[in-house]
C-alpha atoms as a PDB file:
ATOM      1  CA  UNK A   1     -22.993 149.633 227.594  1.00  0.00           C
ATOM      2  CA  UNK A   2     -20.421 149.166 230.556  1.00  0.00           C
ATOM      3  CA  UNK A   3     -16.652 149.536 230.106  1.00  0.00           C
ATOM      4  CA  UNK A   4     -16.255 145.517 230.110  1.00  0.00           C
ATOM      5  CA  UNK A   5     -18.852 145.136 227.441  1.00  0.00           C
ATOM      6  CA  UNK A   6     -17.064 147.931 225.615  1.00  0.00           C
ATOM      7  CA  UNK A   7     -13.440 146.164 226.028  1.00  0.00           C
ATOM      8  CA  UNK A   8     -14.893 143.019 224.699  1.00  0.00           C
ATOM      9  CA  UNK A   9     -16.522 144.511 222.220  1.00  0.00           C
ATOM     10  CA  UNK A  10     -13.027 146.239 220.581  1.00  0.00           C
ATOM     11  CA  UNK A  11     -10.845 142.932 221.436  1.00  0.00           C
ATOM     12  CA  UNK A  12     -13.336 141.204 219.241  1.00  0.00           C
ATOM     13  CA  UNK A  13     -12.800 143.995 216.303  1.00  0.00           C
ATOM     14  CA  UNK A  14      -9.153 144.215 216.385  1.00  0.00           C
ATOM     15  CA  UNK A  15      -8.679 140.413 216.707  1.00  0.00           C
ATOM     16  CA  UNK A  16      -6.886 138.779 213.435  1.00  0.00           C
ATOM     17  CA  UNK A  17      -9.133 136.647 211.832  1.00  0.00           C
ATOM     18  CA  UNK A  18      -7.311 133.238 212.336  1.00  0.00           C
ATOM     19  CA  UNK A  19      -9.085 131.188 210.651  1.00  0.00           C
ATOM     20  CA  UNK A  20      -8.063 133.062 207.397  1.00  0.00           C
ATOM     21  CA  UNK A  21      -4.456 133.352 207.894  1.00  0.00           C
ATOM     22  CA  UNK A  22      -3.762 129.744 206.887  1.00  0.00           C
ATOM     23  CA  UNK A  23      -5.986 130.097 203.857  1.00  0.00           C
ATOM     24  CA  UNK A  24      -4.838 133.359 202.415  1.00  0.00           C
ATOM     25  CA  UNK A  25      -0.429 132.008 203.033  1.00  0.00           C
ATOM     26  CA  UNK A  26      -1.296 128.957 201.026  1.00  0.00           C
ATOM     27  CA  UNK A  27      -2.682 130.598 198.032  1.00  0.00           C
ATOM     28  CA  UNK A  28       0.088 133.396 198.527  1.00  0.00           C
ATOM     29  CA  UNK A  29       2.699 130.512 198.598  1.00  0.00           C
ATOM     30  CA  UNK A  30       0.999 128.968 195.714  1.00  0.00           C
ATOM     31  CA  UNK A  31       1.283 131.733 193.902  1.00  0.00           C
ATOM     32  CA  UNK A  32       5.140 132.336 194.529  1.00  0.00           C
ATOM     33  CA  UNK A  33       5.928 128.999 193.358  1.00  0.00           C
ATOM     34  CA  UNK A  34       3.950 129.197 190.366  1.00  0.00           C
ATOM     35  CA  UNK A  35       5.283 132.528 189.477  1.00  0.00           C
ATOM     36  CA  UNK A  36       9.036 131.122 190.171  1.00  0.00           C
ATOM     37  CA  UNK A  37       8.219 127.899 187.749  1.00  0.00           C
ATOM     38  CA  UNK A  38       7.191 130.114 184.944  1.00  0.00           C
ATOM     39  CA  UNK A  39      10.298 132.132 185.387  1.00  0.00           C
ATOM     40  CA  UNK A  40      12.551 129.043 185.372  1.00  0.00           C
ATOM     41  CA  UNK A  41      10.581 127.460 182.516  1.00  0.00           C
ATOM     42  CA  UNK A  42      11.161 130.836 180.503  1.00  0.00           C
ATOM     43  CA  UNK A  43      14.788 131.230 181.870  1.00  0.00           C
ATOM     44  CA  UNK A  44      15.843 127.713 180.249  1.00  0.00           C
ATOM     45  CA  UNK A  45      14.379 128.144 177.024  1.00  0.00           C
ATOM     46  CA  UNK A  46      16.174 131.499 176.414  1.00  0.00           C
ATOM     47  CA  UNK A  47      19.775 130.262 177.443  1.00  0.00           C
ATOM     48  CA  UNK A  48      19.043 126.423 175.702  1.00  0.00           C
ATOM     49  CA  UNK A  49      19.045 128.226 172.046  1.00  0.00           C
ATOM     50  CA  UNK A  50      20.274 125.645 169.474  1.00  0.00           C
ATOM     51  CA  UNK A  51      23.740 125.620 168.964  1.00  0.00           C
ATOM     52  CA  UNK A  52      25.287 127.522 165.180  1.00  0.00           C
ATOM     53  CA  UNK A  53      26.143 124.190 162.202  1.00  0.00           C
ATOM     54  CA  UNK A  54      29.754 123.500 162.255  1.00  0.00           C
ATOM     55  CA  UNK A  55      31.266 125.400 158.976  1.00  0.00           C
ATOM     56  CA  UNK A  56      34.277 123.592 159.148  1.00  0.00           C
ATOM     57  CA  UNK A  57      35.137 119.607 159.383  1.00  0.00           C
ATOM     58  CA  UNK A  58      38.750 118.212 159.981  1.00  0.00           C
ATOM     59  CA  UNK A  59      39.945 115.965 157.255  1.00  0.00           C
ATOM     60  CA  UNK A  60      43.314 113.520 156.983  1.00  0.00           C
ATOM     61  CA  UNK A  61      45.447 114.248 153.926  1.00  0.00           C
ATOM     62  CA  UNK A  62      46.747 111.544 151.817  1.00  0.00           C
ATOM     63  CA  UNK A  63      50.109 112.190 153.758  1.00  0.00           C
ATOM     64  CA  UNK A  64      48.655 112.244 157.100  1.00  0.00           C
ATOM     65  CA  UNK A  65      47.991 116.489 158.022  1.00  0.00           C
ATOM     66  CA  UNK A  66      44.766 116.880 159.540  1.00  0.00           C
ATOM     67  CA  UNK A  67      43.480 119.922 157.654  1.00  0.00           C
ATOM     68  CA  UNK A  68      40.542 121.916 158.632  1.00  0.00           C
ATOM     69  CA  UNK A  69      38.414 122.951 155.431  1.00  0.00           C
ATOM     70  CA  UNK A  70      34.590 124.710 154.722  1.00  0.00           C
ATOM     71  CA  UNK A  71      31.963 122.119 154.731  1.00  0.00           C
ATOM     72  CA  UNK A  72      31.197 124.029 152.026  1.00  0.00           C
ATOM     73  CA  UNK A  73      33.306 124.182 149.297  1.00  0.00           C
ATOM     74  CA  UNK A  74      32.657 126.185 146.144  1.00  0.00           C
ATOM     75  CA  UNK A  75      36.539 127.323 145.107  1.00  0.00           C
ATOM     76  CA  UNK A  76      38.260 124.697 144.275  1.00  0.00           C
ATOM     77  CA  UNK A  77      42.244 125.162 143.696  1.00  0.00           C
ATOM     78  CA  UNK A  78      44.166 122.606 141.599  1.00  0.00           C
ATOM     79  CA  UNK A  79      47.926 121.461 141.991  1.00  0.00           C
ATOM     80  CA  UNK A  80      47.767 118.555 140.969  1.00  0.00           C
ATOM     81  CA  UNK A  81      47.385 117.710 137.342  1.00  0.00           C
ATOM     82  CA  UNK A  82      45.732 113.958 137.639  1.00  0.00           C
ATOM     83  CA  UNK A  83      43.534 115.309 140.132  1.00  0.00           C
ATOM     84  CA  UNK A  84      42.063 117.828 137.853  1.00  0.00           C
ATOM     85  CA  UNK A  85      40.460 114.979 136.302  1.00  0.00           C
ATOM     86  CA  UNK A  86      39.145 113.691 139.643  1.00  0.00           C
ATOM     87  CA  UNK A  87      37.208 116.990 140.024  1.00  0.00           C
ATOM     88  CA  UNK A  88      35.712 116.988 137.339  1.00  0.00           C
ATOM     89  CA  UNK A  89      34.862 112.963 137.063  1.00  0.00           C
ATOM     90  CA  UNK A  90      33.496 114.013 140.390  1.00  0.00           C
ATOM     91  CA  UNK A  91      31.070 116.860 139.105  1.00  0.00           C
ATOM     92  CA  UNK A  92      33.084 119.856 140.575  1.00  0.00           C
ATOM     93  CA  UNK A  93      34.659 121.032 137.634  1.00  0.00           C
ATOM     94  CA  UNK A  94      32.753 124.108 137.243  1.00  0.00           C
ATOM     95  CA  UNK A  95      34.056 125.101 141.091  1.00  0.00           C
ATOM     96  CA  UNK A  96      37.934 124.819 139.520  1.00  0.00           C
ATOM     97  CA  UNK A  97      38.919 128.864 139.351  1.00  0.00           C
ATOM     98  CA  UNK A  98      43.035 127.456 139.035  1.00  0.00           C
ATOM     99  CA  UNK A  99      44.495 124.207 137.335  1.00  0.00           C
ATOM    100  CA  UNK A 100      47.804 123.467 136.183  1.00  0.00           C
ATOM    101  CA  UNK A 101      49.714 124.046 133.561  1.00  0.00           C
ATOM    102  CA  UNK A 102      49.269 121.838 130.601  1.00  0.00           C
ATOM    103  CA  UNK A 103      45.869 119.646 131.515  1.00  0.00           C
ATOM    104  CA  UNK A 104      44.461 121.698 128.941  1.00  0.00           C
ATOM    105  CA  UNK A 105      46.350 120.109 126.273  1.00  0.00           C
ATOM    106  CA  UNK A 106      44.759 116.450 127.009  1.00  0.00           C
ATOM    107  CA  UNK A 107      42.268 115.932 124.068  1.00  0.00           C
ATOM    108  CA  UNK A 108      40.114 114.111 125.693  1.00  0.00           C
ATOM    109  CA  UNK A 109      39.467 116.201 128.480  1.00  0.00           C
ATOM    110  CA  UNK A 110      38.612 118.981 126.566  1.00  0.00           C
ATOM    111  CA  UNK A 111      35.681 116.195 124.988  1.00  0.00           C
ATOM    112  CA  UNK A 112      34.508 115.566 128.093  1.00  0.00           C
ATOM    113  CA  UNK A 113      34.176 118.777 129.672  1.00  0.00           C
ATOM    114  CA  UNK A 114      35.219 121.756 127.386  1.00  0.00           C
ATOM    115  CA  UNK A 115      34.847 124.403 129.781  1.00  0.00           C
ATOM    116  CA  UNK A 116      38.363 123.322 130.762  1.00  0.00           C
ATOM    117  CA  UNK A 117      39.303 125.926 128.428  1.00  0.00           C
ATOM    118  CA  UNK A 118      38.396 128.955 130.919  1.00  0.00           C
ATOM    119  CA  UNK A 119      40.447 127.823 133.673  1.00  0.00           C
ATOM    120  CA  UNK A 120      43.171 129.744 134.770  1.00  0.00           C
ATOM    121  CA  UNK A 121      46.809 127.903 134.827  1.00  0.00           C
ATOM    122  CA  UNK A 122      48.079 129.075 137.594  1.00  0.00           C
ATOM    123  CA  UNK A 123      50.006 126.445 138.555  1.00  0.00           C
ATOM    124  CA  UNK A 124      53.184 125.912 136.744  1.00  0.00           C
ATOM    125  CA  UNK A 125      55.892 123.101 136.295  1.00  0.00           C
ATOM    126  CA  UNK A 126      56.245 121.220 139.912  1.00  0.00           C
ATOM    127  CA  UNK A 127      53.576 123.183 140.930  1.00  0.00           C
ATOM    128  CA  UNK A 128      54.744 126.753 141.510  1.00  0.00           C
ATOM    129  CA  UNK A 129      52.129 129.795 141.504  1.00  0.00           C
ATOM    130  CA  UNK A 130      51.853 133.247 141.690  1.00  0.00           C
ATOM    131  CA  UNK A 131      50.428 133.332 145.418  1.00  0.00           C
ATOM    132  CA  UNK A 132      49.055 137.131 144.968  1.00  0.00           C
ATOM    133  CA  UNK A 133      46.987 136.064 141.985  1.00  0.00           C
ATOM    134  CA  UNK A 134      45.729 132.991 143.794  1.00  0.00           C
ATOM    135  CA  UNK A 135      44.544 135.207 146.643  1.00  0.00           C
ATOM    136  CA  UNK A 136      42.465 136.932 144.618  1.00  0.00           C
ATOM    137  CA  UNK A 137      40.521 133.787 142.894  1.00  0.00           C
ATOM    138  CA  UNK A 138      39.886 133.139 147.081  1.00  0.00           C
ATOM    139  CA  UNK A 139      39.684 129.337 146.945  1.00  0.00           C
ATOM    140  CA  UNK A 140      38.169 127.274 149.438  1.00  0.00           C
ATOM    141  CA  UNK A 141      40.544 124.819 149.550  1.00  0.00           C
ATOM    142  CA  UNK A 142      43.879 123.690 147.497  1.00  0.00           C
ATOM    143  CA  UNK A 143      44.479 120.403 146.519  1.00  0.00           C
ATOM    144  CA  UNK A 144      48.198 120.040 146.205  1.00  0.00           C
ATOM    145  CA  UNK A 145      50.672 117.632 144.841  1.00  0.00           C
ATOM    146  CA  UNK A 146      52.120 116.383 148.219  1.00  0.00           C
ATOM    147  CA  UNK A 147      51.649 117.707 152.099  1.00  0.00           C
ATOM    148  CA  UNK A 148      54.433 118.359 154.159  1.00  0.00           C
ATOM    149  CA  UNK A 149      56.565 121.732 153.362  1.00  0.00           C
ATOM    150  CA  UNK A 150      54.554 122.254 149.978  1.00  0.00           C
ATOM    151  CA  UNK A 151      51.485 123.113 152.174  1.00  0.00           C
ATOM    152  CA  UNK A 152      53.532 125.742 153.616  1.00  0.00           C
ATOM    153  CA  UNK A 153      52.897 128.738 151.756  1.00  0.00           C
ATOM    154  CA  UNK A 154      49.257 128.032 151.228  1.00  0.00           C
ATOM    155  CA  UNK A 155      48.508 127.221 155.149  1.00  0.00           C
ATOM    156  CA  UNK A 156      50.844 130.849 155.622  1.00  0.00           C
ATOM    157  CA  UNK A 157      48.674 132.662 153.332  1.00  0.00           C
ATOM    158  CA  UNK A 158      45.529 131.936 155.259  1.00  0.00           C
ATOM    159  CA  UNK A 159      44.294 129.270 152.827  1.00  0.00           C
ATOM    160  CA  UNK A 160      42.715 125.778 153.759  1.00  0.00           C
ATOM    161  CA  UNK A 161      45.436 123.039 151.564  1.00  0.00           C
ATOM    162  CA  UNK A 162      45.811 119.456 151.754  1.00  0.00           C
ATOM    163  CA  UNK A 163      47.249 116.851 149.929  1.00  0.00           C
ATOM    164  CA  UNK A 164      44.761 114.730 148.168  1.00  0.00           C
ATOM    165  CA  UNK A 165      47.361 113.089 145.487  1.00  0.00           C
ATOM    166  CA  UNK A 166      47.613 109.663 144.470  1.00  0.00           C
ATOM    167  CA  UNK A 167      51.061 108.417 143.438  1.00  0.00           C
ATOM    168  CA  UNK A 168      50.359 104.318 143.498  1.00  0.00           C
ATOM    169  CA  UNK A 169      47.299 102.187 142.600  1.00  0.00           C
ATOM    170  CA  UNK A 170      46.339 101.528 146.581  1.00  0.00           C
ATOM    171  CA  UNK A 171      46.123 105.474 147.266  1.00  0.00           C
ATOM    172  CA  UNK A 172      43.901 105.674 144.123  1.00  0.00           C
ATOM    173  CA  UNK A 173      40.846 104.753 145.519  1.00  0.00           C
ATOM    174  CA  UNK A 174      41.702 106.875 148.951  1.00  0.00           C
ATOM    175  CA  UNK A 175      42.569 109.401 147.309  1.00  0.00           C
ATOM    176  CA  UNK A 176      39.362 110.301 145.394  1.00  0.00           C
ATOM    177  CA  UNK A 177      37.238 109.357 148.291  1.00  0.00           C
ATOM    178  CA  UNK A 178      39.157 111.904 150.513  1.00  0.00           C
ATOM    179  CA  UNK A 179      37.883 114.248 147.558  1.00  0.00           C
ATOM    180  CA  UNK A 180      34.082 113.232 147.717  1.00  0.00           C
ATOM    181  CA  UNK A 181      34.504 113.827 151.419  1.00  0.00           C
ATOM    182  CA  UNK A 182      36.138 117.422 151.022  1.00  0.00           C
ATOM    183  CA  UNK A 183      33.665 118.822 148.465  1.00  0.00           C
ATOM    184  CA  UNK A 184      30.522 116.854 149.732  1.00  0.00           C
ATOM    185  CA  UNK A 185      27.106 116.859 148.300  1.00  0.00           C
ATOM    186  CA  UNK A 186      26.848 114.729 145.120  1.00  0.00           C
ATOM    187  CA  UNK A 187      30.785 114.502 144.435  1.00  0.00           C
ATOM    188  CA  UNK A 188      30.513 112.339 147.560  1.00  0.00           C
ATOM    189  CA  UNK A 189      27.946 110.059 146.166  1.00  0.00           C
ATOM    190  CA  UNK A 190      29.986 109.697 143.152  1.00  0.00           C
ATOM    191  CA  UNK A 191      32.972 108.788 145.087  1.00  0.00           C
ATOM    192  CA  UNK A 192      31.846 105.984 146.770  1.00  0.00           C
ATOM    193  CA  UNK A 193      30.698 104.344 143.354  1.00  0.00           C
ATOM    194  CA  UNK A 194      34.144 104.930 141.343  1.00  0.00           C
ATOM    195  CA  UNK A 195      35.911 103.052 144.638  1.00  0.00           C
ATOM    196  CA  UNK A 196      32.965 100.680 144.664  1.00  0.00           C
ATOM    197  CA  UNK A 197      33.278 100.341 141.192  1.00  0.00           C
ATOM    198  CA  UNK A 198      37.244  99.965 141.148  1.00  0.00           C
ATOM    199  CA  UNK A 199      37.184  97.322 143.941  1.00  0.00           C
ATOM    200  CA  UNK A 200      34.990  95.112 141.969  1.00  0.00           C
ATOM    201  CA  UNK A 201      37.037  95.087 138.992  1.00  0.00           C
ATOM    202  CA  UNK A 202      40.146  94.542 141.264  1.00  0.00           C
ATOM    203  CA  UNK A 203      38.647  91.633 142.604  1.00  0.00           C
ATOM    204  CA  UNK A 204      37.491  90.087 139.073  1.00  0.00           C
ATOM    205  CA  UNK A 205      40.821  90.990 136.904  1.00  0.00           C
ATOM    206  CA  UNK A 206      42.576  89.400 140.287  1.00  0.00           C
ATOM    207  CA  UNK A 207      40.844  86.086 140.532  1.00  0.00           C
ATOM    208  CA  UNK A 208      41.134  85.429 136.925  1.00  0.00           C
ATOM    209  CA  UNK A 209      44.854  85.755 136.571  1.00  0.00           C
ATOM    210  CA  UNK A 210      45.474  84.211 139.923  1.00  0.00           C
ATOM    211  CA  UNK A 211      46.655  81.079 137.974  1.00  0.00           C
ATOM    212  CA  UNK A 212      49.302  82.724 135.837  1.00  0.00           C
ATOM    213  CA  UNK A 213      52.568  81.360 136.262  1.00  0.00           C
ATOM    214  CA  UNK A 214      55.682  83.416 136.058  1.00  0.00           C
ATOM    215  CA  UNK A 215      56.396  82.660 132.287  1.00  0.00           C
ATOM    216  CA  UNK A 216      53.199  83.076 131.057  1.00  0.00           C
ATOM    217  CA  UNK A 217      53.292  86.853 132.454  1.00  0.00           C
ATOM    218  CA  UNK A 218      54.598  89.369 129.299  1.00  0.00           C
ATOM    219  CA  UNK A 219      57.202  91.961 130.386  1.00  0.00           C
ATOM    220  CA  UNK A 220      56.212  95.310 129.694  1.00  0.00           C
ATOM    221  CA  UNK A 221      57.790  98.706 129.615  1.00  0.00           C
ATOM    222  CA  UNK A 222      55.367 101.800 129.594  1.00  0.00           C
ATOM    223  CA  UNK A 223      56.476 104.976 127.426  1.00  0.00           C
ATOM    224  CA  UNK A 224      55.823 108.092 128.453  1.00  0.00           C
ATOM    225  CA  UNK A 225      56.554 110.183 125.891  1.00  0.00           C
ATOM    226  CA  UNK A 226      59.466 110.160 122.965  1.00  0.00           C
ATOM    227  CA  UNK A 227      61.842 111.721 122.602  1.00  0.00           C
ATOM    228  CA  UNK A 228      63.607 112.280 124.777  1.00  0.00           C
ATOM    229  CA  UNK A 229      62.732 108.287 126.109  1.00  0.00           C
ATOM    230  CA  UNK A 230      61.213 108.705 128.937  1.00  0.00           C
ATOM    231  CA  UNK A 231      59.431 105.818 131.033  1.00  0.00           C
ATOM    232  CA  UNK A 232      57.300 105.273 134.375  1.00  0.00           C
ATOM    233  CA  UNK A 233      58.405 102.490 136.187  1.00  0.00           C
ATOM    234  CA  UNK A 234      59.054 100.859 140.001  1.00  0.00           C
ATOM    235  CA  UNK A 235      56.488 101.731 142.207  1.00  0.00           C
ATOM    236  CA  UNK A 236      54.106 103.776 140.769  1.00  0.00           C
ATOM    237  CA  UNK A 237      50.714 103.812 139.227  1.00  0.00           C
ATOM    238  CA  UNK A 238      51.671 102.801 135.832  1.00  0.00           C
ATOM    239  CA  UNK A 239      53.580  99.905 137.246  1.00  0.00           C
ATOM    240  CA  UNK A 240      50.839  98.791 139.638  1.00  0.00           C
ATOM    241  CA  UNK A 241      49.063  98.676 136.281  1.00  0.00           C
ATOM    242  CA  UNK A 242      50.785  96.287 134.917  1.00  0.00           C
ATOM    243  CA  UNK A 243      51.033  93.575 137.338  1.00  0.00           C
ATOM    244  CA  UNK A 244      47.115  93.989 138.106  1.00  0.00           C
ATOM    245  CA  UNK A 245      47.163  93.074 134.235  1.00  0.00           C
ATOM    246  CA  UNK A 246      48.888  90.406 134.911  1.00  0.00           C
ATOM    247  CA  UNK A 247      52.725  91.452 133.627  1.00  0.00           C
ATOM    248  CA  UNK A 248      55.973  92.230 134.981  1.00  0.00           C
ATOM    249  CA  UNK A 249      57.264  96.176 134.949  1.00  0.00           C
ATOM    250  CA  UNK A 250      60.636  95.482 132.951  1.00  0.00           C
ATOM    251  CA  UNK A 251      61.627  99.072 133.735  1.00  0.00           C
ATOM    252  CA  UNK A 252      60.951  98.133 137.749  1.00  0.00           C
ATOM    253  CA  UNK A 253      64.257  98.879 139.053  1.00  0.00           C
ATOM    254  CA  UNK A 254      62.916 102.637 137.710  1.00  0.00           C
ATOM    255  CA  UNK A 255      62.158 104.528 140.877  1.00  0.00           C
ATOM    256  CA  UNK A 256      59.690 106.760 140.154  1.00  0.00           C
ATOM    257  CA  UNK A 257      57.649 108.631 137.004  1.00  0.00           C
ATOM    258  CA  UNK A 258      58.788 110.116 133.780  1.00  0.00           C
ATOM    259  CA  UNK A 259      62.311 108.911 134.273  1.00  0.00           C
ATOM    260  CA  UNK A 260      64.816 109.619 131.315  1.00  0.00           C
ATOM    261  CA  UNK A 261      66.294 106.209 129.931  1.00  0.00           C
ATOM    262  CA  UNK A 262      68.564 105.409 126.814  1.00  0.00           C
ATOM    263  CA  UNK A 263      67.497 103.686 124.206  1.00  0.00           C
ATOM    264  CA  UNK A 264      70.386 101.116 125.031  1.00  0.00           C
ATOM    265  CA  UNK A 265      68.849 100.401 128.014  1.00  0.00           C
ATOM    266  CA  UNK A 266      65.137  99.756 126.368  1.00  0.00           C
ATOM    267  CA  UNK A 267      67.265  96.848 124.519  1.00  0.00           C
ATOM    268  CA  UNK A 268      68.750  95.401 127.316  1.00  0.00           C
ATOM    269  CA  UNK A 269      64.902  94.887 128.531  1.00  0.00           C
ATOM    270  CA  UNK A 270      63.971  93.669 125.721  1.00  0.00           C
ATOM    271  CA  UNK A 271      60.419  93.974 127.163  1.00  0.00           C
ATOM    272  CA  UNK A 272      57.502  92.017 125.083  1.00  0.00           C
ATOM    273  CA  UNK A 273      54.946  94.873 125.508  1.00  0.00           C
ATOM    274  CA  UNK A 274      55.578  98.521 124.486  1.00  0.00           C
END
């Protein structure tokens, strides 16, 4: 073999094969991109883990606060002696670990749900409690008598309190449906029939005494308790009572609830109903 056969010969060995190149980059490319999809397919689903369930929901107060409380609520606090009932009307009685003082002594609650008996009365007259031993019964959540400054030890001692009270017959209904919403579940369920239930009857007792006239409405005056004579009167429950009954609250110029009167002025009303 001559040297130019020789030279060809080599140029033709060491030559890159051309015709491959193309070939073998696509496959490489295809390869990169394939292998960068799986890594951004697997780099989403790790950081796109499902978010934690709230624990907490923001309520409005019967005075206006809004209060964060647990979604879950299985300590229930009581200031508020009419609003024991509520709890336990609304199936949550067993979750009571405080009450007022006193609710015990209503008969008929002790009928309907004699457990009653058990529950601490921590709360005392206008609503005062020891705040260590309240601590340790760790409540959820207070219900109190009012909002405003009487939240302000509770909210300072680290525990959830809101006013869920009911003073008149409008914030009766709101009242116990702000409960149902607080302590969920079934008391829920059970607070939207009462309301439903209490609008109904509104509506019925209201269209058939629409026609009364004036004179044909009987004053009343509601005792209560004697002695000393004591009456509920102006605008309060009692006395939104008694004009959904169709009467007129002799003792209206009464502002407020368990208001000390003489027994002079009971005669000077000289109300028809007792």
């Amino acid at each position: 073999m001559n040297v130019t056969a020789r030279s060809t010969l080599v140029r033709q060995r060491t030559r890159p094969d051309r015709s491959a190149s193309p070939r073998r980059l696509f496959a490489l490319g295809a390869a990169a991109a394939m292998a960068a999809l799986a890594a951004g397919c697997g780099s989403s689903g790790s950081s796109g883990s499902t978010p934690a369930a709230p624990t907490t929901q923001v309520v409005t107060s019967m005075s206006g606060e809004k209060v964060t409380v647990p979604l879950r609520i299985d300590r229930i606090a009581e200031q508020f002696p009419a609003h024991t009932v509520t709890d336990i009307m609304l199936g949550v009685g067993n979750k009571l670990v405080a009450i007022p003082q006193n609710v015990k002594t209503i008969p008929f609650l002790r009928k309907v749900f004699p457990d009653i008996n058990s529950k601490p009365e921590l709360f005392r007259n206008g609503g005062k409690v020891n705040m260590e031993e309240l601590l340790k019964l760790k409540p959820d959540v207070v219900s109190t008598i009012s909002g405003g400054a009487t939240l302000t030890p509770f909210t300072q001692a680290g525990l959830p309190a809101l006013d869920m009270d009911f003073n008149t017959f409008p914030e009766l209904v709101p009242s116990i449906t702000l409960a149902g919403t607080v302590y969920g579940g079934a008391a829920a369920a059970k607070a939207k029939e009462y309301g439903d239930y209490v609008n109904a009857k509104l509506s019925m007792v209201q269209s058939r005494l629409a026609s009364l006239t004036p004179a044909q409405k009987p004053s009343v005056v509601h005792i209560a308790s004697y002695p000393p004579l004591v009456v509920d009167g102006g605008p309060s429950l009692i006395g939104g009572w008694i004009k959904l009954a169709g009467g007129t609250d002799a003792a209206g110029a009464v502002k407020g609830t368990h208001v000390s009167v003489s027994m002079e002025q009971l005669l000077r009303w000289n109300p028809d109903v007792l």
